[in-house]
N, C-alpha and C. Protein backbone atom coordinates (compact mmCIF):
# COMPACT_ATOMS: atom_id res chain seq x y z
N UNK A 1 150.52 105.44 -19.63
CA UNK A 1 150.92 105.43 -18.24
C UNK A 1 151.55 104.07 -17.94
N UNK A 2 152.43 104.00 -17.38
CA UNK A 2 153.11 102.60 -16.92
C UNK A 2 154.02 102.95 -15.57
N UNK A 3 154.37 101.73 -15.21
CA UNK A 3 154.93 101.74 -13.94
C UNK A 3 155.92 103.12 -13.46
N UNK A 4 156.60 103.60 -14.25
CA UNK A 4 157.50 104.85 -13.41
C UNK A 4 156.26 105.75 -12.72
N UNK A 5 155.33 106.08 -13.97
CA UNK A 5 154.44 106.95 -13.18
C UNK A 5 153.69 107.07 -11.59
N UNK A 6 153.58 105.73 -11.47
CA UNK A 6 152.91 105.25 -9.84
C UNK A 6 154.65 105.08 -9.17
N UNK A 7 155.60 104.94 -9.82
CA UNK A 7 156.85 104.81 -8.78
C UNK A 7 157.30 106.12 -8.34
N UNK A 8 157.16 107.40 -9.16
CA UNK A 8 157.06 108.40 -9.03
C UNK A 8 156.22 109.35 -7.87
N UNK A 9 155.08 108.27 -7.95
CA UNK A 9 153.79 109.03 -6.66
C UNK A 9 154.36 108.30 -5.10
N UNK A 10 155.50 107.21 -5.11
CA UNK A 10 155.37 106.82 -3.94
C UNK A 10 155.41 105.20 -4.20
N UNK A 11 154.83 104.39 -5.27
CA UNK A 11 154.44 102.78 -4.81
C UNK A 11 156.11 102.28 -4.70
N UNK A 12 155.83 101.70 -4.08
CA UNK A 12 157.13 100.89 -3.56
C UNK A 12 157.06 99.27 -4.22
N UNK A 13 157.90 98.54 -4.86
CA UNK A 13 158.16 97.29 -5.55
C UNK A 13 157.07 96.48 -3.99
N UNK A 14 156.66 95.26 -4.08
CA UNK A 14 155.83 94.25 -2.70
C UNK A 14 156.45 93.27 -3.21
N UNK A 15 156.49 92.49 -4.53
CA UNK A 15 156.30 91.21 -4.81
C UNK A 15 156.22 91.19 -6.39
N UNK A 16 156.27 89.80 -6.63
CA UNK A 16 156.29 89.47 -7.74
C UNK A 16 155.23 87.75 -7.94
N UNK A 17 154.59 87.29 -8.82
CA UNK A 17 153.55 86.45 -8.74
C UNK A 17 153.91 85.41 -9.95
N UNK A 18 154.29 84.48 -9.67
CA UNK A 18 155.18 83.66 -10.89
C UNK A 18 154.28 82.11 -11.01
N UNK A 19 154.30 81.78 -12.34
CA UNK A 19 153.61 80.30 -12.12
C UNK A 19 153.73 79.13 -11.51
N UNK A 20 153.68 78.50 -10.63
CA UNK A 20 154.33 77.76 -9.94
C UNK A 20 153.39 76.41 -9.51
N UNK A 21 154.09 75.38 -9.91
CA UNK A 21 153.29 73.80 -9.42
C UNK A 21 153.27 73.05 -7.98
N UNK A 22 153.81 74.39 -7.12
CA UNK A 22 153.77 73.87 -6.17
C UNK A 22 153.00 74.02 -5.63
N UNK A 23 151.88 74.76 -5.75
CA UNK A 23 150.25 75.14 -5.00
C UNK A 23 149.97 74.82 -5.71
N UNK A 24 148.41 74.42 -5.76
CA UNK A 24 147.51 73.76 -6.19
C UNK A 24 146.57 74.75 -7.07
N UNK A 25 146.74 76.15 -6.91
CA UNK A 25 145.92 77.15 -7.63
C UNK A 25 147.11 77.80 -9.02
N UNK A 26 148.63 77.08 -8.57
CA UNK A 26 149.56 77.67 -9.80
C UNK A 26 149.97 78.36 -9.89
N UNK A 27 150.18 79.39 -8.63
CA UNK A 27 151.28 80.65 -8.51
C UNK A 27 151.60 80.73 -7.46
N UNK A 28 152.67 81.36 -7.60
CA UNK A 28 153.45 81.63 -6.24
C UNK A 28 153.80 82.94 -6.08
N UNK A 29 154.18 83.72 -5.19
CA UNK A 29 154.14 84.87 -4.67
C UNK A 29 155.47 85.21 -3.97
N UNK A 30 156.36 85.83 -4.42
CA UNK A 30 157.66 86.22 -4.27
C UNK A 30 157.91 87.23 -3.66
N UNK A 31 158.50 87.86 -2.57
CA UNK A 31 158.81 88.80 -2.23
C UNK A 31 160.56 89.64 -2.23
N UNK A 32 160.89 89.85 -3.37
CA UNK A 32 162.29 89.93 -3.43
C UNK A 32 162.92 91.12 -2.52
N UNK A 33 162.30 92.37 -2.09
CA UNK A 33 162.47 93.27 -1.05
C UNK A 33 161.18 93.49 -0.47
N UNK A 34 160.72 92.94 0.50
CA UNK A 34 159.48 93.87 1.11
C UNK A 34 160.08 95.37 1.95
N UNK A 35 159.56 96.12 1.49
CA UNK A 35 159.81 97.61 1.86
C UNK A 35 158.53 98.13 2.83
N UNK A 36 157.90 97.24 2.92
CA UNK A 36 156.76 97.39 3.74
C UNK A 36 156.89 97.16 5.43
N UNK A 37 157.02 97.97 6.10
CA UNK A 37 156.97 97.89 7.61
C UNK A 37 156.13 96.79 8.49
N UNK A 38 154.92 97.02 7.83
CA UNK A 38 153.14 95.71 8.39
C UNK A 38 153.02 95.83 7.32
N UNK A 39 152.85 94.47 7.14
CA UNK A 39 152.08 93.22 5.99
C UNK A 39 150.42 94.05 5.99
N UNK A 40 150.15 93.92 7.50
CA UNK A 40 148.71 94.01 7.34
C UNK A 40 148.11 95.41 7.54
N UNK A 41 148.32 95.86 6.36
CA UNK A 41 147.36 97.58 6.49
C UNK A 41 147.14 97.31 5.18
N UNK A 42 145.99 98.60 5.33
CA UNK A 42 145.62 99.23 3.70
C UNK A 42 146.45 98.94 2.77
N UNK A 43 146.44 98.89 1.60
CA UNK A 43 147.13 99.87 0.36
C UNK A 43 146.61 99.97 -0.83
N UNK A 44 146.48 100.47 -1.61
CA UNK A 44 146.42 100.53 -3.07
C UNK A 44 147.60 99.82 -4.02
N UNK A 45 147.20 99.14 -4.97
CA UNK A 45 148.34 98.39 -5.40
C UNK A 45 148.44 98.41 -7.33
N UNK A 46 149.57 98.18 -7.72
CA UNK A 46 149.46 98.06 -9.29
C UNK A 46 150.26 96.44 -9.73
N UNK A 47 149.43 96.37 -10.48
CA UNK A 47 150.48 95.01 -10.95
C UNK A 47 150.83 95.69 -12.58
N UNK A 48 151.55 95.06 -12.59
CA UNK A 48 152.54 94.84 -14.05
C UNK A 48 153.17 93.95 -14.94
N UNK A 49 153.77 94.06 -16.01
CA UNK A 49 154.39 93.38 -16.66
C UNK A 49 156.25 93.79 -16.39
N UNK A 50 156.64 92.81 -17.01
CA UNK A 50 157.78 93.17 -16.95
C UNK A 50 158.38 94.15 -17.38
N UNK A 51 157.58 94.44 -18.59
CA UNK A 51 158.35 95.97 -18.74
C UNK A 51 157.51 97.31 -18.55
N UNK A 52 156.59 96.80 -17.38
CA UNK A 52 156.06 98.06 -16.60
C UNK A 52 155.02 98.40 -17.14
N UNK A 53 154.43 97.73 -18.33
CA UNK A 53 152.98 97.82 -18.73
C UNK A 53 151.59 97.96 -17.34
N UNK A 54 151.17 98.24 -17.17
CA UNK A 54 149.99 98.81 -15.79
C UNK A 54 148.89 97.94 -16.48
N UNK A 55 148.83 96.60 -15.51
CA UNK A 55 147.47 95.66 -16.01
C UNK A 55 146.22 95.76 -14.70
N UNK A 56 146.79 96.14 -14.02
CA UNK A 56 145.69 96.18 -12.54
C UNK A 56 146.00 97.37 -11.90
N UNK A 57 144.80 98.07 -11.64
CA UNK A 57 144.87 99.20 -10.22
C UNK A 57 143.93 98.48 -9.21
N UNK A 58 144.17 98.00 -8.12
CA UNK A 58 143.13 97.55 -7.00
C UNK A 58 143.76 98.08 -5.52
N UNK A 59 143.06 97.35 -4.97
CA UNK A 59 143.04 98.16 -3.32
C UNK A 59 142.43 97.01 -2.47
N UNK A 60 143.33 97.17 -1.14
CA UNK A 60 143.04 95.95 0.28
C UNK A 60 143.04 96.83 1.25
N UNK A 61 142.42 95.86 1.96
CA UNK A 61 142.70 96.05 3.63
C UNK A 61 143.59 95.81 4.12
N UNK A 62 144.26 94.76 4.06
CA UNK A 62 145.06 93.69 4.43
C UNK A 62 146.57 93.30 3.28
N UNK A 63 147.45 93.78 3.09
CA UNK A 63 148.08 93.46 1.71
C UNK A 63 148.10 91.63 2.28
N UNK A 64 148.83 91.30 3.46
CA UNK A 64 149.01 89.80 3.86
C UNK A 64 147.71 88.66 3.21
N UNK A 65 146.84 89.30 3.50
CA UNK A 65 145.54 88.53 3.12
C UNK A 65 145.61 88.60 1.64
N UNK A 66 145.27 89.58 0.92
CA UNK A 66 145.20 89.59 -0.07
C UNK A 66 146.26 88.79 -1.17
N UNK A 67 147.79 89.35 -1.25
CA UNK A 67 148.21 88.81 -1.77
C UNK A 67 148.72 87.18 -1.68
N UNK A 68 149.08 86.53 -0.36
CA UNK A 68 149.21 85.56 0.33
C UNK A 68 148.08 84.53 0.36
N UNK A 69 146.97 85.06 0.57
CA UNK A 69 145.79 84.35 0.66
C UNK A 69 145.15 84.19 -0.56
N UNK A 70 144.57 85.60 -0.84
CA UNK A 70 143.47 85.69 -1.72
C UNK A 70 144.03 85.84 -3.62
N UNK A 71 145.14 86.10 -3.77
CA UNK A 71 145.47 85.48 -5.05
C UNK A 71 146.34 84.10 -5.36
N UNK A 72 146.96 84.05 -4.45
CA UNK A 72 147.46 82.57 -4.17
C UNK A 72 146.11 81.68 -4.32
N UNK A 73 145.59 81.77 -3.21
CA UNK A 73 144.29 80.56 -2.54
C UNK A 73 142.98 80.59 -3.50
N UNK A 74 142.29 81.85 -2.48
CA UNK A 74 141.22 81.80 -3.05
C UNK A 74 140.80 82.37 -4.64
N UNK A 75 139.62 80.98 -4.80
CA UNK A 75 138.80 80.72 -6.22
C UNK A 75 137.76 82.12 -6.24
N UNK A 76 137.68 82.89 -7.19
CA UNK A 76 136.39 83.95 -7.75
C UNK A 76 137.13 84.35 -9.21
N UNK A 77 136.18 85.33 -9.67
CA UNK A 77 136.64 85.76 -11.03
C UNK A 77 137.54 87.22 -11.16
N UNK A 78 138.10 87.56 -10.28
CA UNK A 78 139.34 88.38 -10.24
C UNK A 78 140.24 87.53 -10.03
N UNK A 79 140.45 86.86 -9.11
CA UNK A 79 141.76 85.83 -8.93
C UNK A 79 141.80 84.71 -9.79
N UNK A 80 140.83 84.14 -10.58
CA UNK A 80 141.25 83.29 -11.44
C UNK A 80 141.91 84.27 -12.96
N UNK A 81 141.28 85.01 -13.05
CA UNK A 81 141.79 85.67 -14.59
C UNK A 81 143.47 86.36 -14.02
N UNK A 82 143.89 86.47 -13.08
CA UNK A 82 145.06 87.33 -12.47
C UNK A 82 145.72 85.75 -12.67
N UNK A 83 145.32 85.07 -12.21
CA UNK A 83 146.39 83.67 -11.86
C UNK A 83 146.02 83.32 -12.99
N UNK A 84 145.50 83.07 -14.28
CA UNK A 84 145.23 82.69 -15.69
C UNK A 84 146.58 83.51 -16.25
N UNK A 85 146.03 84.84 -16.29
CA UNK A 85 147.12 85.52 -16.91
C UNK A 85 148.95 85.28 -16.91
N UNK A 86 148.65 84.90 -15.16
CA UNK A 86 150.31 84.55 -14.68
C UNK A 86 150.72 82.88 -15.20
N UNK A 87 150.12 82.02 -15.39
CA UNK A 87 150.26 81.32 -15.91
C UNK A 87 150.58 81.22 -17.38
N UNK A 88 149.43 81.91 -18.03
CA UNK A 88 149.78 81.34 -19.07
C UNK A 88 150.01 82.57 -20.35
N UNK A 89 150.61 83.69 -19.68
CA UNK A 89 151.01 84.78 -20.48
C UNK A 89 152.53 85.58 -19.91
N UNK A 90 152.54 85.63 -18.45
CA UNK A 90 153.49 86.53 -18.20
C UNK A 90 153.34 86.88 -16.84
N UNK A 91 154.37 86.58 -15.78
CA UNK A 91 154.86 87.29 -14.53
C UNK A 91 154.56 88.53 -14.28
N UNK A 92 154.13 88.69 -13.21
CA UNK A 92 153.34 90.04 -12.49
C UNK A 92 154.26 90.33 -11.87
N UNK A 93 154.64 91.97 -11.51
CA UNK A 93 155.42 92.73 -10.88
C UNK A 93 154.12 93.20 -9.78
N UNK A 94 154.01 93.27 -9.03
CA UNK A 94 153.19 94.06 -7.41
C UNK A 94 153.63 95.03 -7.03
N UNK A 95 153.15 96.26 -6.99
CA UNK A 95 153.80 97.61 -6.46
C UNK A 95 152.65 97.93 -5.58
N UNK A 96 153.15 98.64 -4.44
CA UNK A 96 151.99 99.12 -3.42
C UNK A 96 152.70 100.34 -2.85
N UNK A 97 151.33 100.87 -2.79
CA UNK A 97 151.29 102.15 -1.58
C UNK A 97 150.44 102.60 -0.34
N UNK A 98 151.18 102.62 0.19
CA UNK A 98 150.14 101.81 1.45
C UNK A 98 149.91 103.18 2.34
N UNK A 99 148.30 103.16 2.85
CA UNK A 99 147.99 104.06 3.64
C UNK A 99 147.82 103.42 5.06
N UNK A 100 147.47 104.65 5.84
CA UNK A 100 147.42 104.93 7.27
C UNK A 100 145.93 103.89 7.43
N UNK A 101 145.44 103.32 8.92
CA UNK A 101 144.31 103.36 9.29
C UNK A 101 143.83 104.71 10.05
N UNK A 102 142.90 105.01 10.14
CA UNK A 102 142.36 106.14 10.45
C UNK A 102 141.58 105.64 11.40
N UNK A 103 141.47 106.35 12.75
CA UNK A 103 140.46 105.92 13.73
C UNK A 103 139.86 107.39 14.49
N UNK A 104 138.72 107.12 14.55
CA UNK A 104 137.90 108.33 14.80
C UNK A 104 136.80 107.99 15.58
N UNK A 105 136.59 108.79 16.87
CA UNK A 105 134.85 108.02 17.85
C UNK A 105 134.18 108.62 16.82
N UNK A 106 132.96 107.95 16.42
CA UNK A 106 131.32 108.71 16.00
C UNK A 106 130.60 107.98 16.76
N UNK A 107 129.95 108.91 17.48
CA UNK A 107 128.50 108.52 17.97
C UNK A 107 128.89 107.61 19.56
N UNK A 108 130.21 107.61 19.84
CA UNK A 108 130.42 106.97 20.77
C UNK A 108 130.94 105.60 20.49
N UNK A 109 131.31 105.31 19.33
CA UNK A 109 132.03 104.02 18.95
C UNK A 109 133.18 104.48 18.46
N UNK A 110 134.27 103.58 18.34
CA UNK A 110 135.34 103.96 17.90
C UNK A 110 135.43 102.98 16.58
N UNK A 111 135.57 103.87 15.38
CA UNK A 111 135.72 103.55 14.05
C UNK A 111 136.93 103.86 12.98
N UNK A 112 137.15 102.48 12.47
CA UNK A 112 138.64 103.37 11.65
C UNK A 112 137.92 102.62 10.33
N UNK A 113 139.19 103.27 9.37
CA UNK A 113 139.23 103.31 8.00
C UNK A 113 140.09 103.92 7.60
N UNK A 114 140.27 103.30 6.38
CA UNK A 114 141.27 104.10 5.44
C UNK A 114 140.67 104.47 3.93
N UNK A 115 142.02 105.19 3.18
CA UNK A 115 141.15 105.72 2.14
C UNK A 115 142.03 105.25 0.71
N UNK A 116 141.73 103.77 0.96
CA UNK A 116 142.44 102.96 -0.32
C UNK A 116 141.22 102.66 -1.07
N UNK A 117 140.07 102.59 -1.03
CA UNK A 117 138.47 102.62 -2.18
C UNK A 117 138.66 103.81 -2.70
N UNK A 118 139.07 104.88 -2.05
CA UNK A 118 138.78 106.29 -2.43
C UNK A 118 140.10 106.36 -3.54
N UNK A 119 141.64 106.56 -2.87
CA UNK A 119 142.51 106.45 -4.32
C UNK A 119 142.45 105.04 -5.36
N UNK A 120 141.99 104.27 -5.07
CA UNK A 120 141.96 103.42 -5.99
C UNK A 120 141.13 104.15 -7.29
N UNK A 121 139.51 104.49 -6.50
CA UNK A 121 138.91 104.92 -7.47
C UNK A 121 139.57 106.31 -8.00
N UNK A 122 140.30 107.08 -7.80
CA UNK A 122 140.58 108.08 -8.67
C UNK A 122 142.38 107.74 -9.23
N UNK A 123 142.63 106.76 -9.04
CA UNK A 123 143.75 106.45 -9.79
C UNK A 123 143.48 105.46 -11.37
N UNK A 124 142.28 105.26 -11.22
CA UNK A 124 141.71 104.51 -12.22
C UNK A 124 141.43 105.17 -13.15
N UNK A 125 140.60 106.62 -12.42
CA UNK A 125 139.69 107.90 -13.45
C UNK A 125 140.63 108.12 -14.08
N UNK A 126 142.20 108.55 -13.44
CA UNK A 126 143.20 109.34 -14.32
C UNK A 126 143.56 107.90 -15.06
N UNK A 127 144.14 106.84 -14.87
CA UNK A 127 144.59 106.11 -15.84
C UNK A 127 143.20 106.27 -16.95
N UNK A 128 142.00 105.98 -16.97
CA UNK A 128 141.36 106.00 -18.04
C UNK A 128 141.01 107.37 -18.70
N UNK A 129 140.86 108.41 -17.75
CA UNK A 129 141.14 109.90 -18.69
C UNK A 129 142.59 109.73 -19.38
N UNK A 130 143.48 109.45 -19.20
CA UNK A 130 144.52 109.45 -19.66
C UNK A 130 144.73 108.12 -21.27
N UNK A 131 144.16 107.19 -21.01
CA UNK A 131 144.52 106.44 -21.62
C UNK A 131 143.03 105.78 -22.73
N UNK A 132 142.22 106.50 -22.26
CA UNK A 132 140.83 105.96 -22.68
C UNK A 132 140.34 104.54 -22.50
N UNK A 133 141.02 104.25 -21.56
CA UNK A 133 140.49 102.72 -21.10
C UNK A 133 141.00 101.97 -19.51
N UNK A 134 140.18 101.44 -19.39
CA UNK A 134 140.96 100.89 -17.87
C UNK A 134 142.12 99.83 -17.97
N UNK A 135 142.66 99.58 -16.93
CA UNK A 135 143.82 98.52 -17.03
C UNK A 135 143.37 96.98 -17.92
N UNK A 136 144.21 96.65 -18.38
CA UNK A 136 143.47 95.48 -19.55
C UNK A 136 143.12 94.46 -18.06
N UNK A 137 143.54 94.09 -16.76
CA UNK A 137 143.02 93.34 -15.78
C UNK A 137 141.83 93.59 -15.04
N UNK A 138 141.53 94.56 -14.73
CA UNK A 138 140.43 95.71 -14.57
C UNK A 138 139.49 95.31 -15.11
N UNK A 139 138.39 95.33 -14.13
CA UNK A 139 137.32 95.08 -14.94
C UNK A 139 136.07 96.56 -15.06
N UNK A 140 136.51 97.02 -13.64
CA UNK A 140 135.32 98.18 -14.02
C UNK A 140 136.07 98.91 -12.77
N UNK A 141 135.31 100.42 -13.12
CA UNK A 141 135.73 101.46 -11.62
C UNK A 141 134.49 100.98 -10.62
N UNK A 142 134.82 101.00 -9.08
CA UNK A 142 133.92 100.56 -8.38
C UNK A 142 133.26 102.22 -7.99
């Protein structure tokens, strides 16, 4: 499975994640077309290699936060091995597909959500039914 397949379902190109000395964490975050309407919703996302190898399936709330903030900025052990990799192996391609928020009263509160945990987790099942293993960035299905 590699990138046509998720370009096929819908993900649209976001960005690209390149090594860079001008932040202090060593990458930088490129946006050569955003095709994205709001920065800040859901989506499900794939990163890649350049020639469309599928190293990550993950999922946000927020793409702005996430990619801007939280692989740029912030320090944990998903964003350091993602910004390891971009450093010192090879440029990430970012593809996303971005869902709706969903808002619904229960109980007399008004509650939204979306359902980017939910395809994340079954875009993972099929990449690993398919491939017998998860994305080499991937660390586990949640």
């Amino acid at each position: 499975m590699d990138r046509e397949h998720y370009l096929e379902k819908g993900f649209k190109q976001y960005a690209i994640m390149i090594p860079s000395d001008k932040y202090k964490q060593g990458i930088e975050i490129m946006y050569p077309s955003n095709p994205i309407k709001s920065d800040n919703q859901p989506a499900v996302y794939i990163l890649t290699n350049r020639e469309g190898k599928v190293l990550k399936i993950g999922e946000t709330q927020n793409l702005t936060s996430r990619f801007y903030k939280g692989y740029r900025c912030v320090s944990n052990s998903t964003n350091d091995k993602i910004r390891e990799h971009i450093k010192n192996v090879e440029n990430i391609w970012v593809y996303v597909f971005t869902l709706p928020i969903e808002t619904k009263k229960i109980l007399g509160f008004k509650c939204e959500t979306s359902y980017v945990k939910g395809l994340e987790w079954c875009l993972l099942k099929e990449f690993e039914e398919k491939t017998n293993k998860l994305p080499d960035l991937n660390v586990m299905k949640k």
